[in-house]
Protein backbone atom coordinates (compact mmCIF):
# COMPACT_ATOMS: atom_id res chain seq x y z
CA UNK A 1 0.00 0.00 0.00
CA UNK A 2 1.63 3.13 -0.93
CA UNK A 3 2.17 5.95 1.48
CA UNK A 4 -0.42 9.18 1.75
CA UNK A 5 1.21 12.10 -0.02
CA UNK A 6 0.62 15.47 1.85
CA UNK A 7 1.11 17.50 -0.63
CA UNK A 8 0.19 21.00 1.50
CA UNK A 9 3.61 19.61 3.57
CA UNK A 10 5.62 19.70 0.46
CA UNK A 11 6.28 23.36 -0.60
CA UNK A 12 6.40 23.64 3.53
CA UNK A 13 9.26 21.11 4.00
CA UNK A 14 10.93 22.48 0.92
CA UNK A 15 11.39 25.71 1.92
CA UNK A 16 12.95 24.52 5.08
CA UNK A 17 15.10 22.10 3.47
CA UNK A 18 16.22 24.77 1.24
CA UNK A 19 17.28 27.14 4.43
CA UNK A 20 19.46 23.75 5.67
CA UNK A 21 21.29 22.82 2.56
CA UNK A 22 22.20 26.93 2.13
CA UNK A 23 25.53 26.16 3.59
CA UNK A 24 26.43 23.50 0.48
CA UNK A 25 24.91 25.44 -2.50
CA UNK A 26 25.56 28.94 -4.35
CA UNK A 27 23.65 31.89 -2.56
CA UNK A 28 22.54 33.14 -5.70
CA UNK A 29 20.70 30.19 -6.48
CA UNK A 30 18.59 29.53 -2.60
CA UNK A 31 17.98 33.28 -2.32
CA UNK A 32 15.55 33.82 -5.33
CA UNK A 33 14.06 30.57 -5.12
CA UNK A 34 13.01 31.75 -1.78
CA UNK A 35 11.72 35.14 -2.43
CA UNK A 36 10.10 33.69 -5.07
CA UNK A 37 8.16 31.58 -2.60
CA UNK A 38 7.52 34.20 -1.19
CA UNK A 39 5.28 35.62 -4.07
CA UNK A 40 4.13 32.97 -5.25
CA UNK A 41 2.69 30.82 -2.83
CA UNK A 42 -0.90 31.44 -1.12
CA UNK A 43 -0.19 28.32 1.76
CA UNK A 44 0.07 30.04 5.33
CA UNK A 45 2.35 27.53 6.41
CA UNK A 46 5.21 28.42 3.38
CA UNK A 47 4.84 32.01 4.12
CA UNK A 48 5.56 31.37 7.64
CA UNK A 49 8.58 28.98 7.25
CA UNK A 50 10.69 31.22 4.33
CA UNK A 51 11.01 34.52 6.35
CA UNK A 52 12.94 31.81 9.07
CA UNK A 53 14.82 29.87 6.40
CA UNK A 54 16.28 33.11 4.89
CA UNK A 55 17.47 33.73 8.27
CA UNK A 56 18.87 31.30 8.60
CA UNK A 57 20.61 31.85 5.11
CA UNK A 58 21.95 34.99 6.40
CA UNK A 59 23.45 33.66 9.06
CA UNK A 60 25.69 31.55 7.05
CA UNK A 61 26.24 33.63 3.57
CA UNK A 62 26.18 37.19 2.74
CA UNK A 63 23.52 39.13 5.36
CA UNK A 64 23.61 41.93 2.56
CA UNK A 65 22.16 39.54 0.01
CA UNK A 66 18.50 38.51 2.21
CA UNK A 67 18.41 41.61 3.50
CA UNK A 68 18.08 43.04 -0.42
CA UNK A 69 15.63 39.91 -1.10
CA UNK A 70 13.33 40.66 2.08
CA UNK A 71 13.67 44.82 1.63
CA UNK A 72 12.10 44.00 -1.93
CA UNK A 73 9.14 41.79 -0.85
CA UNK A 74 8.23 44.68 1.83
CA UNK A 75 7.28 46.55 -1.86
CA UNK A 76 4.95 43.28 -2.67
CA UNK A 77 1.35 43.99 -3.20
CA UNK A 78 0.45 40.66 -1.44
CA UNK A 79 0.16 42.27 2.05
CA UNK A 80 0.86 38.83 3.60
CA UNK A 81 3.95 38.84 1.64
CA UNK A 82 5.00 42.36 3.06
CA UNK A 83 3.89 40.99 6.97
CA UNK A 84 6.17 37.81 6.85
CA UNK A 85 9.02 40.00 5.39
CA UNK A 86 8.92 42.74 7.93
CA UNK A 87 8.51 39.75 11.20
CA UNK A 88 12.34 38.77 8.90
CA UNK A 89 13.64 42.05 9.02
CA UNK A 90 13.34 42.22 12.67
CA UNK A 91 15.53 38.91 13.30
CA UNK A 92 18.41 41.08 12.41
CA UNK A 93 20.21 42.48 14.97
CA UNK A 94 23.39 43.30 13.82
CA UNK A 95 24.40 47.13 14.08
CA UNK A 96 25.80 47.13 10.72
CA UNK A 97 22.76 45.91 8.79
CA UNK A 98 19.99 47.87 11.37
CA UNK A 99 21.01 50.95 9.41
CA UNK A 100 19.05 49.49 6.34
CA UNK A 101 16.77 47.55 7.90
CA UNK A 102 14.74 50.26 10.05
CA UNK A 103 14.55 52.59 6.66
CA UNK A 104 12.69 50.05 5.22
CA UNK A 105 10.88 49.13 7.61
CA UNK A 106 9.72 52.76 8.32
CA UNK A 107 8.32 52.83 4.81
CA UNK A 108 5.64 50.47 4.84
CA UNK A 109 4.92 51.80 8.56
CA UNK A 110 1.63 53.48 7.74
CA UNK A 111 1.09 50.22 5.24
CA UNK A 112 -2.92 50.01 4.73
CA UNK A 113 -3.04 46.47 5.89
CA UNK A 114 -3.27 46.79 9.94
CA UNK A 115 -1.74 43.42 10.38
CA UNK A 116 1.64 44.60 8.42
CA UNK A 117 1.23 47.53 10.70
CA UNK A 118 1.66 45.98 13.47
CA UNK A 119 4.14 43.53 12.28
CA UNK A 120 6.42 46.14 11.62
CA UNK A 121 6.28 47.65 14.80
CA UNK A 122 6.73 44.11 16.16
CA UNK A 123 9.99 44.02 14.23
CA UNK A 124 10.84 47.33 15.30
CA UNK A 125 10.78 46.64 18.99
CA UNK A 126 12.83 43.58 17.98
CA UNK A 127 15.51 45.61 17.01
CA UNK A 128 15.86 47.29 20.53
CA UNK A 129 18.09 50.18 21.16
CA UNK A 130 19.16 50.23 17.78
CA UNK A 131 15.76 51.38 16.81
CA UNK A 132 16.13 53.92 19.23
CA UNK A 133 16.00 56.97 17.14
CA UNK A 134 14.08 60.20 16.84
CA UNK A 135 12.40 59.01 13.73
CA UNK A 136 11.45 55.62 15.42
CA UNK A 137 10.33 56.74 18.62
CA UNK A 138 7.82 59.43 16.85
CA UNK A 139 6.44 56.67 14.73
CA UNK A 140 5.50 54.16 17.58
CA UNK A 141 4.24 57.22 19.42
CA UNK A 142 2.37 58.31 16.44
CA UNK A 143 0.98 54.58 16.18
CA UNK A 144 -0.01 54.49 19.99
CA UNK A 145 -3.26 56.48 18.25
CA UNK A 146 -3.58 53.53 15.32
CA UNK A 147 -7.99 53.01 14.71
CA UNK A 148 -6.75 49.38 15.30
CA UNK A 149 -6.07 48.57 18.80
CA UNK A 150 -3.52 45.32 17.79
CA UNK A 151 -1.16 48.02 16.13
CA UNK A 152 -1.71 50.22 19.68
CA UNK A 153 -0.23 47.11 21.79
CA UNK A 154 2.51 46.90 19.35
CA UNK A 155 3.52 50.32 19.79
CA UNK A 156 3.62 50.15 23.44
CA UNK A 157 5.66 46.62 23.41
CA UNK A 158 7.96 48.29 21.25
CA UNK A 159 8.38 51.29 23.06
CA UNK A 160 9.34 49.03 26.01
CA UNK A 161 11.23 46.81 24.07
CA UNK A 162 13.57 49.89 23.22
CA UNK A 163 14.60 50.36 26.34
CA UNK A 164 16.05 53.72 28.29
CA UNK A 165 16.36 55.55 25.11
CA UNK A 166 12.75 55.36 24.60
CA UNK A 167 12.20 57.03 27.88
CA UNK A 168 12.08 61.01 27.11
CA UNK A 169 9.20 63.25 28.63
CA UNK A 170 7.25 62.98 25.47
CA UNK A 171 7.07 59.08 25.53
CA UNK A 172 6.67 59.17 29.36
CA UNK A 173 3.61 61.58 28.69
CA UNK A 174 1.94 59.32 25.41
CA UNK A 175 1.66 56.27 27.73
CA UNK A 176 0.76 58.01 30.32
CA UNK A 177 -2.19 59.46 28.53
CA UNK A 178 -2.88 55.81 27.46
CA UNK A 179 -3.31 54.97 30.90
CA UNK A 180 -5.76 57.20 31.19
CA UNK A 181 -8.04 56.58 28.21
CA UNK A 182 -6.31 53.58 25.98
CA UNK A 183 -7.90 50.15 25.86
CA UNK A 184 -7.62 47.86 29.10
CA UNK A 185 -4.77 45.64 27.52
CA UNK A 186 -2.92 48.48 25.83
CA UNK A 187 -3.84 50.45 29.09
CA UNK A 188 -1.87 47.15 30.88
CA UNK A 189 0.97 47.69 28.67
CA UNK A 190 1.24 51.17 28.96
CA UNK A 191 1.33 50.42 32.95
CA UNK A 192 4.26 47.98 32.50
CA UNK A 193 6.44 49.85 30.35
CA UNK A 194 6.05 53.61 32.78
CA UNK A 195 7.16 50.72 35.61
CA UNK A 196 10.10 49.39 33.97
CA UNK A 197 11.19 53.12 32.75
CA UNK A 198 11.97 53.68 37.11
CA UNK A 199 12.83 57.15 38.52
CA UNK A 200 12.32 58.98 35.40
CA UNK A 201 8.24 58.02 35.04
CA UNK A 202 8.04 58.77 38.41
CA UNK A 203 6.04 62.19 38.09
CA UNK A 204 3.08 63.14 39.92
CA UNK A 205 1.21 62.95 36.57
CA UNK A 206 2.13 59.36 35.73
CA UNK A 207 1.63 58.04 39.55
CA UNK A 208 -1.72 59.52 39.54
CA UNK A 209 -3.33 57.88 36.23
CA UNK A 210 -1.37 54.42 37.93
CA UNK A 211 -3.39 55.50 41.02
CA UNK A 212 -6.50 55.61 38.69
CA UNK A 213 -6.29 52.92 36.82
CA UNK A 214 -5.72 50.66 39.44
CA UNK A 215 -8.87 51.63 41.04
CA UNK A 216 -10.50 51.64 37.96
CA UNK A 217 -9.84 47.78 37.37
């Protein structure tokens, strides 16, 4: 009796075999074969499996080459392709590649698709004090007022994620007015990050809406 194909498993397991074998093969030949899954595949699973194999790529071969690959499908009009691309992006940590990375990633910031959105600012945060930068900072403050309230928790992990850099006056004063009137979770989120910032969130202003919200619960 011959063995069930699963053929849904197959472009899966291909794409990670692909990301294993990139040690052995040319570059040139792994790297478009898996942006090109990335366009042209609708399964879920692929789409979640080649953002991790190119990583893994990059980890062994030239970083300059997936970064290109993945900066590219940010400018696909397949908004899950953009999402998977940008949750990539932010598995790069390196100081030396950041520098091209958060450009990018600032582009399709205000993307129409809520869940890129928000996967951006996920890969943001990732990025930690190298995202630290004017530029950043303003955006995730700027998305802390997103209609959609998944991009607003986003904003507010990332802000944390950050780190000391992230805590100026203006930020302090953002989540603090979150507190105050954002949704309960992004409201618990907000409350997290002011108590991780320490001394410098500890102004009458921010202990009061803590004071409030915790009565409020």
């Amino acid at each position: 009796m011959k063995p069930t194909k699963n053929i849904s498993n197959v472009p899966y397991s291909t794409s990670e075999a692909l990301g294993e074998i990139s040690r052995n093969v040319a570059v040139n030949e792994v790297i478009p074969a898996l942006s090109n899954a990335l366009h042209d595949d609708d399964d879920s699973n692929v789409l979640d499996n080649v953002p991790e194999a190119l990583s893994e790529i990059a980890q062994e071969t030239t970083i300059n080459e997936v970064i290109m690959a993945l900066v590219n499908a940010l400018r696909d009009e397949d908004s899950g392709v953009r999402r998977e691309a940008s949750e990539a992006l932010g598995k790069f940590r390196n100081k030396d590649v950041t520098n091209q990375i958060i450009p990018a990633l600032m582009d399709v910031s205000h993307d129409n698709d809520s869940n890129v959105r928000s996967q951006v600012l996920e890969a943001l945060g990732k990025l930690g004090k190298e995202a630290a930068t004017n530029e950043v900072i303003s955006e995730l403050l700027n998305a802390l007022q997103d209609k959609d309230l998944y991009v607003q928790l986003r904003a507010a992990r990332a802000l944390g994620e950050i780190g000391e850099k992230a805590a100026t006056n203006e930020v302090i004063a953002a989540l603090a007015n979150v507190v105050r009137n954002g949704d309960s979770n992004v409201q618990w989120q907000a409350c997290r990050i002011l108590g991780n910032m320490g001394p410098k969130a500890a102004t009458n202003e921010v202990i009061n809406e803590l004071l409030n919200a915790l009565h409020n619960r």
